[in-house]
Protein backbone atom coordinates (compact mmCIF):
# COMPACT_ATOMS: atom_id res chain seq x y z
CA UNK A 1 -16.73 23.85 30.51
CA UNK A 2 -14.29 26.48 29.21
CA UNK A 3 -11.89 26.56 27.00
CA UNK A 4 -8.04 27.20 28.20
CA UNK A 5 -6.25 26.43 25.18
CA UNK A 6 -6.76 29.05 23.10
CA UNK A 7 -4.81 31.31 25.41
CA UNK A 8 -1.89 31.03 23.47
CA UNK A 9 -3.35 32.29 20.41
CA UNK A 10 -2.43 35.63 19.15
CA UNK A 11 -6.28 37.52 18.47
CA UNK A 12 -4.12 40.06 16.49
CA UNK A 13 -2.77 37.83 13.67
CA UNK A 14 -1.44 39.97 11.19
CA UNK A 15 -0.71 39.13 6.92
CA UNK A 16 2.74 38.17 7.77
CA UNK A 17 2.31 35.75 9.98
CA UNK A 18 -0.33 34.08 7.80
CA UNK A 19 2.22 33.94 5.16
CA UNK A 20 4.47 31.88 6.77
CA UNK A 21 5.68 28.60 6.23
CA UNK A 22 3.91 25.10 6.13
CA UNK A 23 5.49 24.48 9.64
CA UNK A 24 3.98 27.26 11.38
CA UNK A 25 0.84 27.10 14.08
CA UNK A 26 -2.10 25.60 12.32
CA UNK A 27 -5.38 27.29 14.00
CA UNK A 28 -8.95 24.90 14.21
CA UNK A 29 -11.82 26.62 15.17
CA UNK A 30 -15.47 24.34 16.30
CA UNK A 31 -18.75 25.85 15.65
CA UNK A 32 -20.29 24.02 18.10
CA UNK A 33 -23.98 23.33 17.64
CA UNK A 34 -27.08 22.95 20.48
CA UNK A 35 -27.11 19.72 20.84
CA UNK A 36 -23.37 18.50 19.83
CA UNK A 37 -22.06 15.25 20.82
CA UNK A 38 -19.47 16.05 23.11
CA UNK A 39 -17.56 12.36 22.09
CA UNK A 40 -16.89 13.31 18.58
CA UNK A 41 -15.81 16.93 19.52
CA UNK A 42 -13.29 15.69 21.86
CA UNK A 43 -12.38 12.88 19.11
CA UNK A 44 -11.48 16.19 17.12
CA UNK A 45 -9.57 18.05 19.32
CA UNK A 46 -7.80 16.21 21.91
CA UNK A 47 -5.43 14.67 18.86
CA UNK A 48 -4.50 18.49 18.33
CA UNK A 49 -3.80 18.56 22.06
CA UNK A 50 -1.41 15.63 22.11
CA UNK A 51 0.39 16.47 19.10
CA UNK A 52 1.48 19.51 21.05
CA UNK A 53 2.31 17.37 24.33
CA UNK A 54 4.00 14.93 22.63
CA UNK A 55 6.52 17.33 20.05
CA UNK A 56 6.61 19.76 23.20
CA UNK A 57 6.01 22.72 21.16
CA UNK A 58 3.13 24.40 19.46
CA UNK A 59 1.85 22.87 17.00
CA UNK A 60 -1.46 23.68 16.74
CA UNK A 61 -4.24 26.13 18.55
CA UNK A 62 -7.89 25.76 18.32
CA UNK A 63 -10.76 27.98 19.80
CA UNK A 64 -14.17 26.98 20.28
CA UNK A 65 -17.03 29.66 18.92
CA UNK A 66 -20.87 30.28 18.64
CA UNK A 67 -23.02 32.84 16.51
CA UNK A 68 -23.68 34.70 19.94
CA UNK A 69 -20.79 33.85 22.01
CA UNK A 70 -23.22 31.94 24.25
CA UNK A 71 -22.50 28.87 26.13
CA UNK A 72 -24.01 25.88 24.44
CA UNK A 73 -24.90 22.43 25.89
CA UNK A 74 -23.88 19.27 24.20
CA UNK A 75 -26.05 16.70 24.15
CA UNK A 76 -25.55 14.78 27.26
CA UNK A 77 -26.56 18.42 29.00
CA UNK A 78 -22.70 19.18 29.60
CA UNK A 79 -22.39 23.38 28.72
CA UNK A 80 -19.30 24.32 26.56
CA UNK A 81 -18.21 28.20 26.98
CA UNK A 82 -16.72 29.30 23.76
CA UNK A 83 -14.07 30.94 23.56
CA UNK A 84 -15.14 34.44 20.58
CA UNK A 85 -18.27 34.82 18.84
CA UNK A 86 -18.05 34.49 14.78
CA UNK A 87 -16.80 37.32 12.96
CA UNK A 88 -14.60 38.14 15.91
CA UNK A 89 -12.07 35.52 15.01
CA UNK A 90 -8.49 35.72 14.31
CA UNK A 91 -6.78 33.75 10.98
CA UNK A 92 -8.09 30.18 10.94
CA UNK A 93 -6.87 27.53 9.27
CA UNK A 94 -9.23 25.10 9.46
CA UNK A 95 -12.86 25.16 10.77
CA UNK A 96 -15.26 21.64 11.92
CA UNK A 97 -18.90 22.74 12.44
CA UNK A 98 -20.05 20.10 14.92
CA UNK A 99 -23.68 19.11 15.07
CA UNK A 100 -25.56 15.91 16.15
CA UNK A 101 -28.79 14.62 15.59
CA UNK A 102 -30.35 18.24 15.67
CA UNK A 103 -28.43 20.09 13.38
CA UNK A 104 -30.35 23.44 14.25
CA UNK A 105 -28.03 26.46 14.65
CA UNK A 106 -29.20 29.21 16.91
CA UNK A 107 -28.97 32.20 14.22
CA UNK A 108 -28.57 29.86 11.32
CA UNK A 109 -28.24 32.65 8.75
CA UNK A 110 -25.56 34.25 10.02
CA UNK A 111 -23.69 30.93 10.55
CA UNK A 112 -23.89 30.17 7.10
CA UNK A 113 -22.87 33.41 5.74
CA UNK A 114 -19.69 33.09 7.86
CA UNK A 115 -19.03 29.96 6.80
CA UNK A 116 -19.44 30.99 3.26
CA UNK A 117 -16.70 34.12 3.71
CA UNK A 118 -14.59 31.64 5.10
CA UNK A 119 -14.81 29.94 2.07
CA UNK A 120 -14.19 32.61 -0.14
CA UNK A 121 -10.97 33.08 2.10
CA UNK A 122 -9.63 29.52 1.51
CA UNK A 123 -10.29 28.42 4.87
CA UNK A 124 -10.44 24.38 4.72
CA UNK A 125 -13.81 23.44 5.86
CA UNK A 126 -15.03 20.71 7.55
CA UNK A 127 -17.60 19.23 9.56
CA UNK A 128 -18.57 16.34 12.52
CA UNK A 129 -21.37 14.03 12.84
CA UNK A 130 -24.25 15.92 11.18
CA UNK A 131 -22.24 19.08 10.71
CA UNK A 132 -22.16 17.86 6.67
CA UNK A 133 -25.73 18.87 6.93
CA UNK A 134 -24.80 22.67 7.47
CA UNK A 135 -22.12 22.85 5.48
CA UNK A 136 -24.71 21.72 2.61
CA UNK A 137 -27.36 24.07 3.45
CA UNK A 138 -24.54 26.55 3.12
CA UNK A 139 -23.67 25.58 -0.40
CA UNK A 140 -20.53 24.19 0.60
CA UNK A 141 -20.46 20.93 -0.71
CA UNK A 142 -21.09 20.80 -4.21
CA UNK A 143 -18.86 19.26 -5.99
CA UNK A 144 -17.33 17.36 -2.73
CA UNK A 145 -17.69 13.88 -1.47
CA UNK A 146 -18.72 13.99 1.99
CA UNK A 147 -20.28 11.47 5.01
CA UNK A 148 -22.36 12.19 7.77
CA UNK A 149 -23.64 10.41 10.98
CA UNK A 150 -25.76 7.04 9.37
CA UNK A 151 -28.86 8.29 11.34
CA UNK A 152 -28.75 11.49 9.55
CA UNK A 153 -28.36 9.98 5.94
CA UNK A 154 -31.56 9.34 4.42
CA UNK A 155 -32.39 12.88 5.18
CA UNK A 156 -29.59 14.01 3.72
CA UNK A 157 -30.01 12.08 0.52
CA UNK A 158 -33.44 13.31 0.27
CA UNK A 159 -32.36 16.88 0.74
CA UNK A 160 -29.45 16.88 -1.47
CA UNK A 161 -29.98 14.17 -3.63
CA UNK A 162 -27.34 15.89 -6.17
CA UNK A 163 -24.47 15.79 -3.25
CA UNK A 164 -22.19 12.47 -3.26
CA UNK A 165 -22.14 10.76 0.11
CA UNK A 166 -20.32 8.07 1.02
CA UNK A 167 -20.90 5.42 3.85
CA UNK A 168 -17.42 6.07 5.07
CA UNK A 169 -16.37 6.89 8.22
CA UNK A 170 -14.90 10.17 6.95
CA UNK A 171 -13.87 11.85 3.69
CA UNK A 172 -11.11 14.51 2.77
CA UNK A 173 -12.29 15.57 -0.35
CA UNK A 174 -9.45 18.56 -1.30
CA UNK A 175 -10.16 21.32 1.48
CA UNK A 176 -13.39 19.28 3.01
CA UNK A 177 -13.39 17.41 5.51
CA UNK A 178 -16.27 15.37 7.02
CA UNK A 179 -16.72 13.04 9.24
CA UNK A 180 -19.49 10.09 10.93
CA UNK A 181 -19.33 11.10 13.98
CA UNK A 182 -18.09 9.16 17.78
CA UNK A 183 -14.58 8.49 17.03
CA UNK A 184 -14.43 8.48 13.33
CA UNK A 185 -13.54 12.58 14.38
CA UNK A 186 -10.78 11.00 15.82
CA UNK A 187 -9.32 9.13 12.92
CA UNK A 188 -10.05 12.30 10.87
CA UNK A 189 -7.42 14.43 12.49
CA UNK A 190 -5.48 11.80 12.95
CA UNK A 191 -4.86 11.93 9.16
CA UNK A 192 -4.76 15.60 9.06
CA UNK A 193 -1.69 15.29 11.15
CA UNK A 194 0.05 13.09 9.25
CA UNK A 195 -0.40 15.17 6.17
CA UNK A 196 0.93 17.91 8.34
CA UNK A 197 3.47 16.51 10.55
CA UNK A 198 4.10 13.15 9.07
CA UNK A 199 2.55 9.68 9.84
CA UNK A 200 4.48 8.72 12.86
CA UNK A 201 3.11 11.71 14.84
CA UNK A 202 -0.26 10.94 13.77
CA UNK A 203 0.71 7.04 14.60
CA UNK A 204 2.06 8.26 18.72
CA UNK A 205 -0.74 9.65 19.33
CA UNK A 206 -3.13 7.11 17.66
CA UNK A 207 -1.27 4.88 20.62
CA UNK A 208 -1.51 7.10 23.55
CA UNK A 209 -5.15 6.96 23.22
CA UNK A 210 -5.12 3.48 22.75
CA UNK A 211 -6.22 3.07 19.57
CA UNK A 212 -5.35 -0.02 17.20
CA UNK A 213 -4.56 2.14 14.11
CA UNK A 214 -5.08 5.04 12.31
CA UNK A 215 -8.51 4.09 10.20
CA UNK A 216 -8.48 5.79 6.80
CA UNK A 217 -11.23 6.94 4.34
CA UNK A 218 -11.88 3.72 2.96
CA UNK A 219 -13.30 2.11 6.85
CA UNK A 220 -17.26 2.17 6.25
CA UNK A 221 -19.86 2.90 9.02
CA UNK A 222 -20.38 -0.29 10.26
CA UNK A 223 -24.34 0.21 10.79
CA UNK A 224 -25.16 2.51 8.19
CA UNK A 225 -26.02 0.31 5.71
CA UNK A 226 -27.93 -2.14 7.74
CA UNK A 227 -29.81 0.68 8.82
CA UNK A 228 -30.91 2.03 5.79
CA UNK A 229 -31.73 -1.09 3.89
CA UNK A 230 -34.28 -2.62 6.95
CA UNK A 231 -36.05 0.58 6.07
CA UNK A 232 -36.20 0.70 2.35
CA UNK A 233 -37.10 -3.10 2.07
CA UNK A 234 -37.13 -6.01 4.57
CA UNK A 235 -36.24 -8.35 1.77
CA UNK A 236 -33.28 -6.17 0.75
CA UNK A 237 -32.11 -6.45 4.59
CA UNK A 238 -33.01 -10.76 4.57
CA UNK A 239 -30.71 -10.72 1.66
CA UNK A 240 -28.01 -8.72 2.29
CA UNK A 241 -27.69 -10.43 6.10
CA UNK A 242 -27.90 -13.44 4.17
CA UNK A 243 -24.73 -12.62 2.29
CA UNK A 244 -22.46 -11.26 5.19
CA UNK A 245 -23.34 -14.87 6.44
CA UNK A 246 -21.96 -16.56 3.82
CA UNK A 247 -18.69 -14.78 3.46
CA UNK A 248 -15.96 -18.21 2.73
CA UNK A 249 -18.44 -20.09 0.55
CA UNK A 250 -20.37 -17.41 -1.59
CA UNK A 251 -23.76 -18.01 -2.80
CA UNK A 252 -25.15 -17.73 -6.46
CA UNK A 253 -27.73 -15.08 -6.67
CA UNK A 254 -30.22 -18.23 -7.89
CA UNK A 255 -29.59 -19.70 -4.29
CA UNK A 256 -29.40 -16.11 -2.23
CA UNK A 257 -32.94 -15.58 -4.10
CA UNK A 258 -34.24 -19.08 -3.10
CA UNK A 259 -33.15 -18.50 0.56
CA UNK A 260 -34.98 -15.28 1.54
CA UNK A 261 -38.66 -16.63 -1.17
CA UNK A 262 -38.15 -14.42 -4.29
CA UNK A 263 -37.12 -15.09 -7.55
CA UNK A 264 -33.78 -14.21 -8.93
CA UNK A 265 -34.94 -11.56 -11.58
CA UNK A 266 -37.04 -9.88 -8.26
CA UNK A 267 -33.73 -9.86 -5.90
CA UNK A 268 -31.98 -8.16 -8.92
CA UNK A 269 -34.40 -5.57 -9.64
CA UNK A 270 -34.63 -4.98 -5.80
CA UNK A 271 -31.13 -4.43 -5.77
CA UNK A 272 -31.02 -2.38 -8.56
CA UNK A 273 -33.95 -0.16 -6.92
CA UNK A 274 -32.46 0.08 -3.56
CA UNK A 275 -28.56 -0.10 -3.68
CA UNK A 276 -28.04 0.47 -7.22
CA UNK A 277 -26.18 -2.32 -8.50
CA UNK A 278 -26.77 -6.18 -9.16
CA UNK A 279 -26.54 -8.66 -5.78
CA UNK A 280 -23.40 -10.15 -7.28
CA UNK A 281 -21.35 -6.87 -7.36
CA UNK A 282 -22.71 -5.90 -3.58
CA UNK A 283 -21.99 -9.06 -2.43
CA UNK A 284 -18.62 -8.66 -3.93
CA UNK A 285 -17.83 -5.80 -2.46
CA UNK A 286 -18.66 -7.43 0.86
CA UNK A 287 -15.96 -10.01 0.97
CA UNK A 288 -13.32 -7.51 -0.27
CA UNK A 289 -13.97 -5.00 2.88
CA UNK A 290 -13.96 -8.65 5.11
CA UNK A 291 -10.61 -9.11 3.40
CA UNK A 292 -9.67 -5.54 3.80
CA UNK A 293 -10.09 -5.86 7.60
CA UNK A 294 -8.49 -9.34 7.63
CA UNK A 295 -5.32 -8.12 6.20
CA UNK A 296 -5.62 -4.67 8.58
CA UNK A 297 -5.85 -6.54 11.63
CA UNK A 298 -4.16 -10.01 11.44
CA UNK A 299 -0.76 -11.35 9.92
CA UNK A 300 -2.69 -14.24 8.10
CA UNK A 301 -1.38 -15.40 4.24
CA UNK A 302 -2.88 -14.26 1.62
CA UNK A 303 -3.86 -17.12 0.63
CA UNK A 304 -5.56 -17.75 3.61
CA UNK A 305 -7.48 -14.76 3.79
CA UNK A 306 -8.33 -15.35 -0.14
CA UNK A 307 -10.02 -18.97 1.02
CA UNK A 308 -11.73 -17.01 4.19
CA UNK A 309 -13.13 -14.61 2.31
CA UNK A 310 -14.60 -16.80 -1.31
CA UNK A 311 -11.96 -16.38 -3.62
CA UNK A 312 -10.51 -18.93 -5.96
CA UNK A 313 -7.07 -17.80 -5.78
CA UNK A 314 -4.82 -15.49 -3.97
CA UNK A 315 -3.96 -14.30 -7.43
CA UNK A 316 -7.56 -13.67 -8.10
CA UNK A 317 -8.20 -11.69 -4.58
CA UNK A 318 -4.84 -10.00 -5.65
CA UNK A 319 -7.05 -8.67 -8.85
CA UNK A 320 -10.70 -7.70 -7.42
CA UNK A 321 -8.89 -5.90 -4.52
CA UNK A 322 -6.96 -3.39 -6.83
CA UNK A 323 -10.08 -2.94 -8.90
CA UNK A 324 -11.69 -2.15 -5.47
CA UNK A 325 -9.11 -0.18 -3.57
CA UNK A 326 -6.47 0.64 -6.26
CA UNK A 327 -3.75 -0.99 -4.47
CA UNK A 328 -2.75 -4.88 -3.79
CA UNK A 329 -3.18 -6.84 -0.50
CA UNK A 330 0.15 -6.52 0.32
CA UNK A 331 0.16 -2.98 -0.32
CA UNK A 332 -2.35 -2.48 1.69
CA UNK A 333 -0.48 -4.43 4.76
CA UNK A 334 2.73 -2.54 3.72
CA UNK A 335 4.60 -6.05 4.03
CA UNK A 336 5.41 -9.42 1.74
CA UNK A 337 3.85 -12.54 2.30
């Protein structure tokens, strides 16, 4: 599988082209890794594709590179032919390195070191799936908020325990940009569009590939944390199953505790261990993102998604849901009830 796209880019760039305007051609470039999931590429690119389609002009160009300029097979055995080895590269705008659930690169130190001078050059820098992985072992996320595929995670966290990751399906943290993996790449670009071109580009082409919306930074992983807690504590997992069951008519923690066989002080201090904050404030948090979605992807009241989702009031939902997500309900559904 080669790529014909880049064609149209211009390998001898010069400074004054660089220099120009915001509307000028935006160049991507994918450091594609052995092993890359092939979904989450195309989730990355093809958006870039139908932007251009769909204004009729170029709007973007994107080549596809390795440290050796060797083809390199994703992970369902499909081989990608990049398009220039690193170092060879014209002006790029933005670069995605995108690994899966080996993050190996084939000549890892030179990889890093590019990715590094890109850096220093002001190159936005980004990464797919696992590709947060590399960009860490490069020193490139210190300081950033960043996600990464949920299978990935623990490792992660053990690795680079002093790095702030997030359970969401992607972050844009100033010039980072990470992603989950699958089609969370999708929803990434998605909003690098609209930043670029405005939302109702980003908004066609969300449609032409049939998908319901544009998700933003605050959609979770919907496994991740399931995942994780079964193996940090089967009780933490009986508990926290427990609660997404009982979503309209909360429970106290006394009765969550009594339900699952501990006692209330031991569900707290396994909470406090494990997730890092009391049951009630998890659980919390749990019927907010249930309203969150509610609001996203139905036209019911308020007030009826208030009742669905255990709170008192709409006025009261109204409350927690700023705290949580600094705007209101109907903020969030850009309409009046």
């Amino acid at each position: 599988m080669k790529s014909k796209v880049f064609e149209h880019v211009d390998l001898e760039a010069n400074d004054e082209e660089e220099g120009q305007a915001d509307d000028r051609v935006r160049r991507f470039g994918f450091l594609i890794v052995p092993q890359f999931p092939l979904l989450a590429f195309s989730s990355a690119l093809e958006p870039l594709r139908a932007a251009n389609r769909l204004r009729g002009e170029q709007l973007y160009e994107w080549l596809i590179l390795t440290p050796d300029n060797e083809p390199v097979r994703a992970s369902n055995d499909i081989e990608v032919v990049p398009d220039v080895n690193i170092g060879e590269e014209p002006h790029l705008d933005v670069v995605f390195v995108c690994s899966g659930l080996d993050y190996t690169m084939s000549d890892e130190k030179s990889a890093l070191a590019w990715l590094r001078g890109l850096e220093r050059k002001g190159t936005s820098i980004g990464a797919i799936s696992s590709g947060a992985f590399n960009l860490a072992e490069a020193g490139l996320m210190e300081g950033f908020k960043c996600t990464i595929h949920y299978e990935i995670a623990p490792a992660f966290r053990e690795r680079f325990p002093e790095i702030s990751l997030t359970e969401n399906i992607f972050e844009i943290d100033r010039n980072r940009y990470t992603c989950s993996g699958g089609t969370s790449a999708l929803d990434l670009v998605l909003n690098l569009i609209a930043k670029d071109r405005g939302a109702g580009l980003a908004l066609e082409i969300s449609q032409q590939f049939q998908h319901d919306r544009v998700r933003d930074g605050l959609d979770r992983q919907k496994m991740t944390l399931k995942r994780i807690f079964a193996s940090k504590s089967q009780l933490l997992l009986a508990a926290t199953d427990t609660m997404e069951r009982n979503i309209e008519t909360p429970l106290p923690t006394s009765e969550l505790a009594r339900v699952i066989g501990v006692s209330t002080r031991q569900l707290e201090r396994i909470f406090e261990r494990h997730v890092g904050m009391p049951p009630n404030r998890y659980y919390a948090g749990l019927r907010l993102e249930r309203a969150r979605l509610l609001l996203l992807q139905t036209t019911l009241p308020v007030a009826d998604i208030a009742a669905m989702t255990g709170f008192s009031s709409p006025s009261h939902l109204t409350k927690r849901y700023r705290e949580r997500f600094s705007r209101s309900p109907t903020q969030e559904r850009g309409s009046t009830d």
